[in-house]
N, C-alpha and C. Protein backbone atom coordinates (compact mmCIF):
# COMPACT_ATOMS: atom_id res chain seq x y z
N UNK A 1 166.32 79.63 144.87
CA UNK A 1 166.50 79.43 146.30
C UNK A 1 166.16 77.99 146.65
N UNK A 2 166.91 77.38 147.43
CA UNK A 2 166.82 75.89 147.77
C UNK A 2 166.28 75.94 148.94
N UNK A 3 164.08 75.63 149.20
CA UNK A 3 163.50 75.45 150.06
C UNK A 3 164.14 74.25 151.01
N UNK A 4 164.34 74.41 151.76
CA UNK A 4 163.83 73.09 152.83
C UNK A 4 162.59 72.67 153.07
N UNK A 5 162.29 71.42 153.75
CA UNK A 5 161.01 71.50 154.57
C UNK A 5 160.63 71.32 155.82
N UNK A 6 159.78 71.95 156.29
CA UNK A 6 159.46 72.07 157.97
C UNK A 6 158.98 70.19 158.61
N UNK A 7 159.98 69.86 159.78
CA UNK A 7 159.54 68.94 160.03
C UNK A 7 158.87 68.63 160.68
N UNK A 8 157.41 67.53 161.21
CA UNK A 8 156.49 67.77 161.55
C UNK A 8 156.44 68.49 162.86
N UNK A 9 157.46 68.27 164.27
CA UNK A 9 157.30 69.24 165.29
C UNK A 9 157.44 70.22 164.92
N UNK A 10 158.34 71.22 163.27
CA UNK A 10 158.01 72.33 163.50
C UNK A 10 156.74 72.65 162.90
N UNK A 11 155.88 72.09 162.32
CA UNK A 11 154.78 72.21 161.74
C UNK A 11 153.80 72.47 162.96
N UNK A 12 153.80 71.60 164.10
CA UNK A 12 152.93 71.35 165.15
C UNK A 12 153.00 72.53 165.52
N UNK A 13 154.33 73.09 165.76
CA UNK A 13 154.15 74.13 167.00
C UNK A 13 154.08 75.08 166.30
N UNK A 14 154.20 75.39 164.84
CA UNK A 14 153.76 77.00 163.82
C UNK A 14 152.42 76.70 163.98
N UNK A 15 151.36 75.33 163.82
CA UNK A 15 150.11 75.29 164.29
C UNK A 15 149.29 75.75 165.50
N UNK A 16 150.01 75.20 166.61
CA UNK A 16 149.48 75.22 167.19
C UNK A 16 149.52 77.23 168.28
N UNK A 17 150.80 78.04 167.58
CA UNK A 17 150.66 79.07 168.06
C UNK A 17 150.03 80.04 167.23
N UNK A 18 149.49 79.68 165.96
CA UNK A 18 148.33 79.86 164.66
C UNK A 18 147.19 79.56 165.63
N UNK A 19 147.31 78.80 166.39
CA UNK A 19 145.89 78.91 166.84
C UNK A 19 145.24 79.34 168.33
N UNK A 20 146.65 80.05 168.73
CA UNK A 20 146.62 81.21 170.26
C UNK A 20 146.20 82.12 169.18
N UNK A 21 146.62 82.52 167.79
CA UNK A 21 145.88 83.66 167.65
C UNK A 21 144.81 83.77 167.08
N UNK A 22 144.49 82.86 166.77
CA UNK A 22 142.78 82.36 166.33
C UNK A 22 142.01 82.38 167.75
N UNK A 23 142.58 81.94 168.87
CA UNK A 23 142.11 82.70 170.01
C UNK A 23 141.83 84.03 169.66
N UNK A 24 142.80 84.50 170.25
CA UNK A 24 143.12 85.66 170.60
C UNK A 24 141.68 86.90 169.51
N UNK A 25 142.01 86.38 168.11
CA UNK A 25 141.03 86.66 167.26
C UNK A 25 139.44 87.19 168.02
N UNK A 26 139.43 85.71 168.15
CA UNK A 26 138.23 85.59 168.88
C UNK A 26 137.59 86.53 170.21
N UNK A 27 138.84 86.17 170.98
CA UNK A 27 138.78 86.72 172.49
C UNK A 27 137.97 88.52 171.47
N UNK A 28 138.47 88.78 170.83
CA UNK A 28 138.77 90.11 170.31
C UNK A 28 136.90 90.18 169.90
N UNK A 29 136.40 89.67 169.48
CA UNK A 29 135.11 89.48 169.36
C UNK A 29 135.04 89.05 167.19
N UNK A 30 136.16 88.51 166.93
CA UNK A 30 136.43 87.77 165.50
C UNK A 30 136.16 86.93 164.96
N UNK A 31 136.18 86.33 163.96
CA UNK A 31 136.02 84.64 163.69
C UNK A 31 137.15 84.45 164.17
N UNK A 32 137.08 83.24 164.64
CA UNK A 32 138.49 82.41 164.86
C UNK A 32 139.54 81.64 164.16
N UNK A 33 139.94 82.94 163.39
CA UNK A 33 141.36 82.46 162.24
C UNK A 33 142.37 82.59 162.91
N UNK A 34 143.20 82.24 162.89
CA UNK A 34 144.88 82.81 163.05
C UNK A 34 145.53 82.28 161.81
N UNK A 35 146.78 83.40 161.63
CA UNK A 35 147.65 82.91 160.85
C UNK A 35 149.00 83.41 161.43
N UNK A 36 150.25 82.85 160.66
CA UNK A 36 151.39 83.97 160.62
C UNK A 36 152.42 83.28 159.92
N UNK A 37 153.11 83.85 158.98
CA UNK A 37 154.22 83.66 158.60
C UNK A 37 155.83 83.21 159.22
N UNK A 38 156.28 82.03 158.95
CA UNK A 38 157.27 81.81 159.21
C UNK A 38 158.38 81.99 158.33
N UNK A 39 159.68 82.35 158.93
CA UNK A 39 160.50 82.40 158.42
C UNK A 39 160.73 81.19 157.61
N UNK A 40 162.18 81.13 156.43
CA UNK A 40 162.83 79.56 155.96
C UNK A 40 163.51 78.76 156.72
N UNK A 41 163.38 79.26 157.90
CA UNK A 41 164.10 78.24 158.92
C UNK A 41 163.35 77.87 159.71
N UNK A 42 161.69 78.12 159.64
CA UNK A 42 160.64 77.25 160.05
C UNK A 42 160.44 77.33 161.89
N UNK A 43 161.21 78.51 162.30
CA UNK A 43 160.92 78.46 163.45
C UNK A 43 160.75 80.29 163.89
N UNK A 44 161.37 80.97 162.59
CA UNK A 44 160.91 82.58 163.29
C UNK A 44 159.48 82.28 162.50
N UNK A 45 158.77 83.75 163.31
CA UNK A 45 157.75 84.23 163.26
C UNK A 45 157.99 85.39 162.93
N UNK A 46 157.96 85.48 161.57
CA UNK A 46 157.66 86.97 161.09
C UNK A 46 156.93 88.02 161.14
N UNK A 47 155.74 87.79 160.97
CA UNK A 47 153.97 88.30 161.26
C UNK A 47 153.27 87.39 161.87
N UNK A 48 152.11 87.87 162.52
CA UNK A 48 150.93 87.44 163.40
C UNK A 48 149.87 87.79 162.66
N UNK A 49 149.00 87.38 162.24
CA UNK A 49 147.31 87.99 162.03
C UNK A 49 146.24 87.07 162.36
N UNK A 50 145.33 87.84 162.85
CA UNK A 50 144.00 86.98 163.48
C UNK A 50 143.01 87.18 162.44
N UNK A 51 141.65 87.08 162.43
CA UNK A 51 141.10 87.23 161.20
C UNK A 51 140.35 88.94 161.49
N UNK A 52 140.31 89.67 160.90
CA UNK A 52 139.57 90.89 160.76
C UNK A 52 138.41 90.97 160.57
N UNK A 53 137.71 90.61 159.71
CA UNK A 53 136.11 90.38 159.51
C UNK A 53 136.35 89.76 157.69
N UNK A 54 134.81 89.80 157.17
CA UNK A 54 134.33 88.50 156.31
C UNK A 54 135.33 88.82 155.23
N UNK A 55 136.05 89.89 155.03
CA UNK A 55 136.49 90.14 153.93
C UNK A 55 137.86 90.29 153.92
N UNK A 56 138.37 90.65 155.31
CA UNK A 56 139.81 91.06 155.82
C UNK A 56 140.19 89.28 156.39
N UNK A 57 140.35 88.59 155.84
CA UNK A 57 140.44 87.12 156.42
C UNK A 57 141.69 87.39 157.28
N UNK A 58 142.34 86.83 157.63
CA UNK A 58 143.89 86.28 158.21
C UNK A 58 144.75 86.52 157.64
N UNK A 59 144.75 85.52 156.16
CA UNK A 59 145.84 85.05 155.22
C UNK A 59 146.26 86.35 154.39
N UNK A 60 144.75 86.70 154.07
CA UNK A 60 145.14 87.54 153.33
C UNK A 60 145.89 89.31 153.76
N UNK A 61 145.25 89.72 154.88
CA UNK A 61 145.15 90.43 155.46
C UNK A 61 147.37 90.03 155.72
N UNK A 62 147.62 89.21 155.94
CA UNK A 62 148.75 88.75 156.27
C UNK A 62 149.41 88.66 154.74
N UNK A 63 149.37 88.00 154.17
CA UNK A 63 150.13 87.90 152.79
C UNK A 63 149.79 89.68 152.02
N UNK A 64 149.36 90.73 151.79
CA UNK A 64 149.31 91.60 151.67
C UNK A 64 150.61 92.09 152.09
N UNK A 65 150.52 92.31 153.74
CA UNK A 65 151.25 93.10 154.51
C UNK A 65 152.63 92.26 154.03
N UNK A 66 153.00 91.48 154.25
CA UNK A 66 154.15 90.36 154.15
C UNK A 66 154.54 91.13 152.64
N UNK A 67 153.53 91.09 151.29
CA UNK A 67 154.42 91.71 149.84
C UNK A 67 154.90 92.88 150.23
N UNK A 68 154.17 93.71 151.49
CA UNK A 68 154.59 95.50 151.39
C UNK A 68 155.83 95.07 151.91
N UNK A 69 156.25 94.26 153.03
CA UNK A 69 157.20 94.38 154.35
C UNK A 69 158.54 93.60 153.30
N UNK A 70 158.78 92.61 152.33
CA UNK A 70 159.16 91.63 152.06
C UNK A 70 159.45 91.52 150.63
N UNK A 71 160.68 91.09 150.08
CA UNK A 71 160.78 91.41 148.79
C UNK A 71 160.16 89.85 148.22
N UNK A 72 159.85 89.53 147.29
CA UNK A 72 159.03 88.13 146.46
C UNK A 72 160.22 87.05 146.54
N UNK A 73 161.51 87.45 146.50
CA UNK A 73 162.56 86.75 146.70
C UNK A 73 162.24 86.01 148.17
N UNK A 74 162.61 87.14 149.18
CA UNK A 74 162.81 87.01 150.53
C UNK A 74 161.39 86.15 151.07
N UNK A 75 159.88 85.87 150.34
CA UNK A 75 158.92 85.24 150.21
C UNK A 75 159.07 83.79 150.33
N UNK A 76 159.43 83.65 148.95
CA UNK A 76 159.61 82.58 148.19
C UNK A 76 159.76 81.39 149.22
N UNK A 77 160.36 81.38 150.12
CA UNK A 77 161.33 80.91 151.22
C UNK A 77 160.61 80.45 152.33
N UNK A 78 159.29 81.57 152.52
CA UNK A 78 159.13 81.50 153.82
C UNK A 78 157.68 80.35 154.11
N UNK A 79 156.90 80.75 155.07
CA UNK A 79 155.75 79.84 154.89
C UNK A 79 154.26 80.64 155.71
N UNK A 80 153.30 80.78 154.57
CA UNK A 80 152.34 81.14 155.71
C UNK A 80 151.16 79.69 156.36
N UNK A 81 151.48 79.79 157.71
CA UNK A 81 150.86 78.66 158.39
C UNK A 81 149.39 79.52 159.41
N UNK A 82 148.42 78.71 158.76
CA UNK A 82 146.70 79.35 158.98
C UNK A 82 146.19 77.86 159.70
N UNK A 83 145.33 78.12 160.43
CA UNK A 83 144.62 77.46 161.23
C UNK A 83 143.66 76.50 160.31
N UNK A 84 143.28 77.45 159.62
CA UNK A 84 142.09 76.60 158.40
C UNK A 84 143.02 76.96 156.97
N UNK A 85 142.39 75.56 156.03
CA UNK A 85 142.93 75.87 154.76
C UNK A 85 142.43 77.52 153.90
N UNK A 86 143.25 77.68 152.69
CA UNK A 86 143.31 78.89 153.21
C UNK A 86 142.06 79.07 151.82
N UNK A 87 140.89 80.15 151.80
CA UNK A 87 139.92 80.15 150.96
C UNK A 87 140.47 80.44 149.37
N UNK A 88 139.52 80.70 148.73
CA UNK A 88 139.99 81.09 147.27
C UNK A 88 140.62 82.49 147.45
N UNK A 89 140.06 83.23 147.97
CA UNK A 89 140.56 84.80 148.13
C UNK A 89 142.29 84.81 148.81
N UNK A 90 142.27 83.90 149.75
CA UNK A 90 143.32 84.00 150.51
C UNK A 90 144.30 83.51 150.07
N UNK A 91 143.80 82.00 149.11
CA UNK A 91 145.15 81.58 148.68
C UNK A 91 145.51 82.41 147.22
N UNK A 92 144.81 83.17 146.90
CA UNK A 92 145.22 83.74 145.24
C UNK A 92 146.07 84.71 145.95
N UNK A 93 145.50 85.07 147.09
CA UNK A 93 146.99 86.57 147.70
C UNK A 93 147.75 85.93 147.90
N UNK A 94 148.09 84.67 148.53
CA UNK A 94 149.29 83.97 149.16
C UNK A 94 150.08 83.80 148.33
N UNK A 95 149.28 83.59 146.68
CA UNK A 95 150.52 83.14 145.04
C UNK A 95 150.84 84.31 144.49
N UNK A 96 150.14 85.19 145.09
CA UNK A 96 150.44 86.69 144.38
C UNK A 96 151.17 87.62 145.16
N UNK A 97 151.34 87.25 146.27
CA UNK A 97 152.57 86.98 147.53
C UNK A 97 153.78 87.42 147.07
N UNK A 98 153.56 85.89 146.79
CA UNK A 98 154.82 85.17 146.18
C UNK A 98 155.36 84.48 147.31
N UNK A 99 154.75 83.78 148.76
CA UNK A 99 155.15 82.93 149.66
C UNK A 99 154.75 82.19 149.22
N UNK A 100 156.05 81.09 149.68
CA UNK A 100 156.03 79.74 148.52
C UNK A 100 155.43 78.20 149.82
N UNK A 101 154.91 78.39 150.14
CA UNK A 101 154.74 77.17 150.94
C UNK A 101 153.01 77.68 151.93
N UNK A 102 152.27 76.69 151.92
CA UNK A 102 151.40 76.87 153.13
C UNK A 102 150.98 75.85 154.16
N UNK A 103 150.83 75.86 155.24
CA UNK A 103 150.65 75.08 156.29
C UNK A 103 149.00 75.07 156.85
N UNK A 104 148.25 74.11 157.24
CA UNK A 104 147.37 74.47 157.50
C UNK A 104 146.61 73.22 158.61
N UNK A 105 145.64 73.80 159.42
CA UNK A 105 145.35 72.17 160.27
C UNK A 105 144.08 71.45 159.77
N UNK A 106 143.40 72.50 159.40
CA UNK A 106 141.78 72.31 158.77
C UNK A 106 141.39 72.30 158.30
N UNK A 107 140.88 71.00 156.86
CA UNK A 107 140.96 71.49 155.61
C UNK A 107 139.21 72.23 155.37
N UNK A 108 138.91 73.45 154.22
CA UNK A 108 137.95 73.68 154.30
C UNK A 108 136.73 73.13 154.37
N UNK A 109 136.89 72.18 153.81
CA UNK A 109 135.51 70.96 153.19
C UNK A 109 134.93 70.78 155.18
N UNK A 110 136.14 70.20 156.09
CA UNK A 110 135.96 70.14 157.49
C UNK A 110 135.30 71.61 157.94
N UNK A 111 135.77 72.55 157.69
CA UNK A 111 134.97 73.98 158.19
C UNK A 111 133.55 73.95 157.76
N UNK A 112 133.06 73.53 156.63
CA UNK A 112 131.84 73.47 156.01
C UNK A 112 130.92 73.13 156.67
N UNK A 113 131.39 71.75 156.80
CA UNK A 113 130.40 70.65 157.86
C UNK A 113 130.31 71.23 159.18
N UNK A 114 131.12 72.15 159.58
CA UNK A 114 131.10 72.83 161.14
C UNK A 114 129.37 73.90 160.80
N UNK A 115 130.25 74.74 159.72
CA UNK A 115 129.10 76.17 159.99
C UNK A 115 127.78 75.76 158.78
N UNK A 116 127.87 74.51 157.92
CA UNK A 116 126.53 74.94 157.09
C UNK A 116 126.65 76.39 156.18
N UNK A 117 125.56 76.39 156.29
CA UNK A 117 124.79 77.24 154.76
C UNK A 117 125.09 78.93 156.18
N UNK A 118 125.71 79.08 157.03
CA UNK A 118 126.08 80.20 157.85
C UNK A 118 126.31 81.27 156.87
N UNK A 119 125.54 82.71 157.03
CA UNK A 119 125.20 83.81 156.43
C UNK A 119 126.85 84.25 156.41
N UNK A 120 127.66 84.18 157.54
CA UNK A 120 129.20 85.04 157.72
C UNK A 120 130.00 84.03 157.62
N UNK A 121 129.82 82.80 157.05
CA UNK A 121 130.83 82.09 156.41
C UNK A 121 130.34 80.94 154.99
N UNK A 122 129.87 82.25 154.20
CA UNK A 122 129.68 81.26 152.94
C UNK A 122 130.82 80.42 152.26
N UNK A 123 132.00 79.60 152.62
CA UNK A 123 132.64 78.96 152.31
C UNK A 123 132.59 78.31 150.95
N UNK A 124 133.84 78.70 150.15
CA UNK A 124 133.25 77.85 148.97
C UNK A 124 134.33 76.38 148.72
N UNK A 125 133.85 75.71 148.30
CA UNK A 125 134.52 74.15 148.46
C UNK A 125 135.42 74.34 147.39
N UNK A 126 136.54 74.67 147.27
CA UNK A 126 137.55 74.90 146.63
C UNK A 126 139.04 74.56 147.34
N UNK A 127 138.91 73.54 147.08
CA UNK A 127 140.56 73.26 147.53
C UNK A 127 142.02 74.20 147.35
N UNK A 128 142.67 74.65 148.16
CA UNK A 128 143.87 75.71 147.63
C UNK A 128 144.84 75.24 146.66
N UNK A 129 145.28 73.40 147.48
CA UNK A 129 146.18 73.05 146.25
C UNK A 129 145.45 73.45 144.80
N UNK A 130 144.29 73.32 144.20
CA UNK A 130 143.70 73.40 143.13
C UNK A 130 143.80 74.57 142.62
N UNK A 131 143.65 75.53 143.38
CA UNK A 131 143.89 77.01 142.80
C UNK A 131 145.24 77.58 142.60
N UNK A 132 146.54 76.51 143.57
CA UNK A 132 148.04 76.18 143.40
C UNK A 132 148.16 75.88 142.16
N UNK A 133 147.60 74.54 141.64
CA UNK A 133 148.05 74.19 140.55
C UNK A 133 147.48 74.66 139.19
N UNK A 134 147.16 75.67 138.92
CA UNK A 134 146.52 76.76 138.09
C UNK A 134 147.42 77.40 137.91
N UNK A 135 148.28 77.36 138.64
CA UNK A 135 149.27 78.57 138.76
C UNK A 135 150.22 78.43 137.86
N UNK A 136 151.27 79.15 138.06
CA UNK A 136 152.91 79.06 137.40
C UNK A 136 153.87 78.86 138.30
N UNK A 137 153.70 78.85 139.82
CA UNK A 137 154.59 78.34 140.73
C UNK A 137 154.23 77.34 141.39
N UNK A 138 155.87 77.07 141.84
CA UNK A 138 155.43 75.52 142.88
C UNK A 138 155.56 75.75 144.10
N UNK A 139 154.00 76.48 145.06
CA UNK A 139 153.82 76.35 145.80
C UNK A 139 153.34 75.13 146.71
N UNK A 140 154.28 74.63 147.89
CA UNK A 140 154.03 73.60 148.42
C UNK A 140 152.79 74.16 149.36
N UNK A 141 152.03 72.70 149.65
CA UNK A 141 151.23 72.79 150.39
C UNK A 141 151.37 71.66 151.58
N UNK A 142 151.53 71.82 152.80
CA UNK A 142 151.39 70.81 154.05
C UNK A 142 149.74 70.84 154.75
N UNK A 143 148.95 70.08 154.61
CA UNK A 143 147.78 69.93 155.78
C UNK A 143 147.12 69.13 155.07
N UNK A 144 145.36 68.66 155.08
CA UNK A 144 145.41 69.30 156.78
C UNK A 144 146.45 68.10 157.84
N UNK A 145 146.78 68.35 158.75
CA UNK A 145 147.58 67.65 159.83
C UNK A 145 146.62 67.67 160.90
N UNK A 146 146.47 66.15 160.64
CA UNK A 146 145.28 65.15 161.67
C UNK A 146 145.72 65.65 163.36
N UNK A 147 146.73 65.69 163.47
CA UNK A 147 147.11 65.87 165.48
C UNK A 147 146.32 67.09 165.62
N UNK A 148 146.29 68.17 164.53
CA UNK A 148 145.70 69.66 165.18
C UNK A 148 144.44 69.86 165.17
N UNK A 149 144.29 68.98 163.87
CA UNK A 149 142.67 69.54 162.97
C UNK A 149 141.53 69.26 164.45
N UNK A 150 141.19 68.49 164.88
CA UNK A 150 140.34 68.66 166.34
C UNK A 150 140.48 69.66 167.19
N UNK A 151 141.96 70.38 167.70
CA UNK A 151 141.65 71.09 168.39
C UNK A 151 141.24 72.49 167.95
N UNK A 152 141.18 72.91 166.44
CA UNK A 152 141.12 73.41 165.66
C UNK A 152 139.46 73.73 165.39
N UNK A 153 138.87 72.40 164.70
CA UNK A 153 137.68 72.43 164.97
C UNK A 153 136.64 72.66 166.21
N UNK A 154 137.03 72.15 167.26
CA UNK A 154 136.52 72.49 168.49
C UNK A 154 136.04 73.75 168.62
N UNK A 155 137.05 74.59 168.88
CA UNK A 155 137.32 76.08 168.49
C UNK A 155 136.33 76.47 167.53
N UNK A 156 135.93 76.09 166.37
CA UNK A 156 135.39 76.57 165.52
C UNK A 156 133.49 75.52 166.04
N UNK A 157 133.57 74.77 166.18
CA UNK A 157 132.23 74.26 166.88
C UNK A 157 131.67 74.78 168.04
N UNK A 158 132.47 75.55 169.09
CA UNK A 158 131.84 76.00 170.22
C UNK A 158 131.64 77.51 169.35
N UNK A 159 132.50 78.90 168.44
CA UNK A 159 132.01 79.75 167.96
C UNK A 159 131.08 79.89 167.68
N UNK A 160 130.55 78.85 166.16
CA UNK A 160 129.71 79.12 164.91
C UNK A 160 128.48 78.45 165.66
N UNK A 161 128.43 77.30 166.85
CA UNK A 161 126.94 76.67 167.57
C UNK A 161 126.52 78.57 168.17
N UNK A 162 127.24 78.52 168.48
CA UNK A 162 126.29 80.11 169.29
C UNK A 162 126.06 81.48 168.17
N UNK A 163 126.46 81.15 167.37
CA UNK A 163 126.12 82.32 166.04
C UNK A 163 124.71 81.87 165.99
């Protein structure tokens, strides 16, 4: 299948409605993840997910549902775009997916410095491209993307100060 790639306004705006539901997450009483899958034409929205709790992340919780709903072909193509880069757990579902591309505004190392040594977000400093290139596919990776990553963090600095 011959990917295209998303150009940066459509990157902005798969970001920035990744991160109404990282609201929304929240509003819900969540961490503040969002994710959702885009179509290969970089402008449907296939799935929505906010984060569930420490173990049900976003991505994954989303790339799961996406292998049941979605054949690895019909994957391959598409893109899951997350608010924060996506953890070790999340990105090994995303390659085991089989969605071939990820988008993201925040890279983890930036989440770190937000929450510290935080009991409900032991973060581990593991880059996704790194756990990408372990792999056997060529999953692209886009982020983090400097225009979002602040409003992104914000979000995550007013949460994790009141935890």
């Amino acid at each position: 299948m011959n990917r295209t790639e998303p150009t940066p306004a459509q990157v902005a705006a798969l970001l920035q409605r990744a991160q109404a539901i990282a609201q929304q997450a929240l509003d819900a009483g969540h961490h503040p993840f969002g994710a959702l899958l885009a179509a290969p034409d970089h402008e449907t929205v296939l799935m929505e997910q906010g984060n569930v709790d420490g173990v049900n992340h976003a991505e994954a919780v989303l790339a799961r549902e996406a292998a049941a709903r979605y054949t690895p072909e019909q994957l391959w193509g598409c893109t899951l775009v997350t608010t924060v880069e996506p953890c070790a757990m999340c990105a090994g579902t995303q390659y085991w997916a089989h969605i071939g591309r990820v988008v993201y505004g925040l890279e983890e190392r930036a989440l770190l410095a937000i929450t510290g040594n935080h009991a409900e977000n032991p973060t581990l400093d593991l880059p996704c491209r790194e756990i990408f290139a372990r792999g056997q596919k060529d999953v692209r990776v886009i982020g983090p993307v400097p225009e979002l990553a602040e409003t992104i963090a914000a979000l995550h600095r007013r949460f994790w100060s009141a935890r």
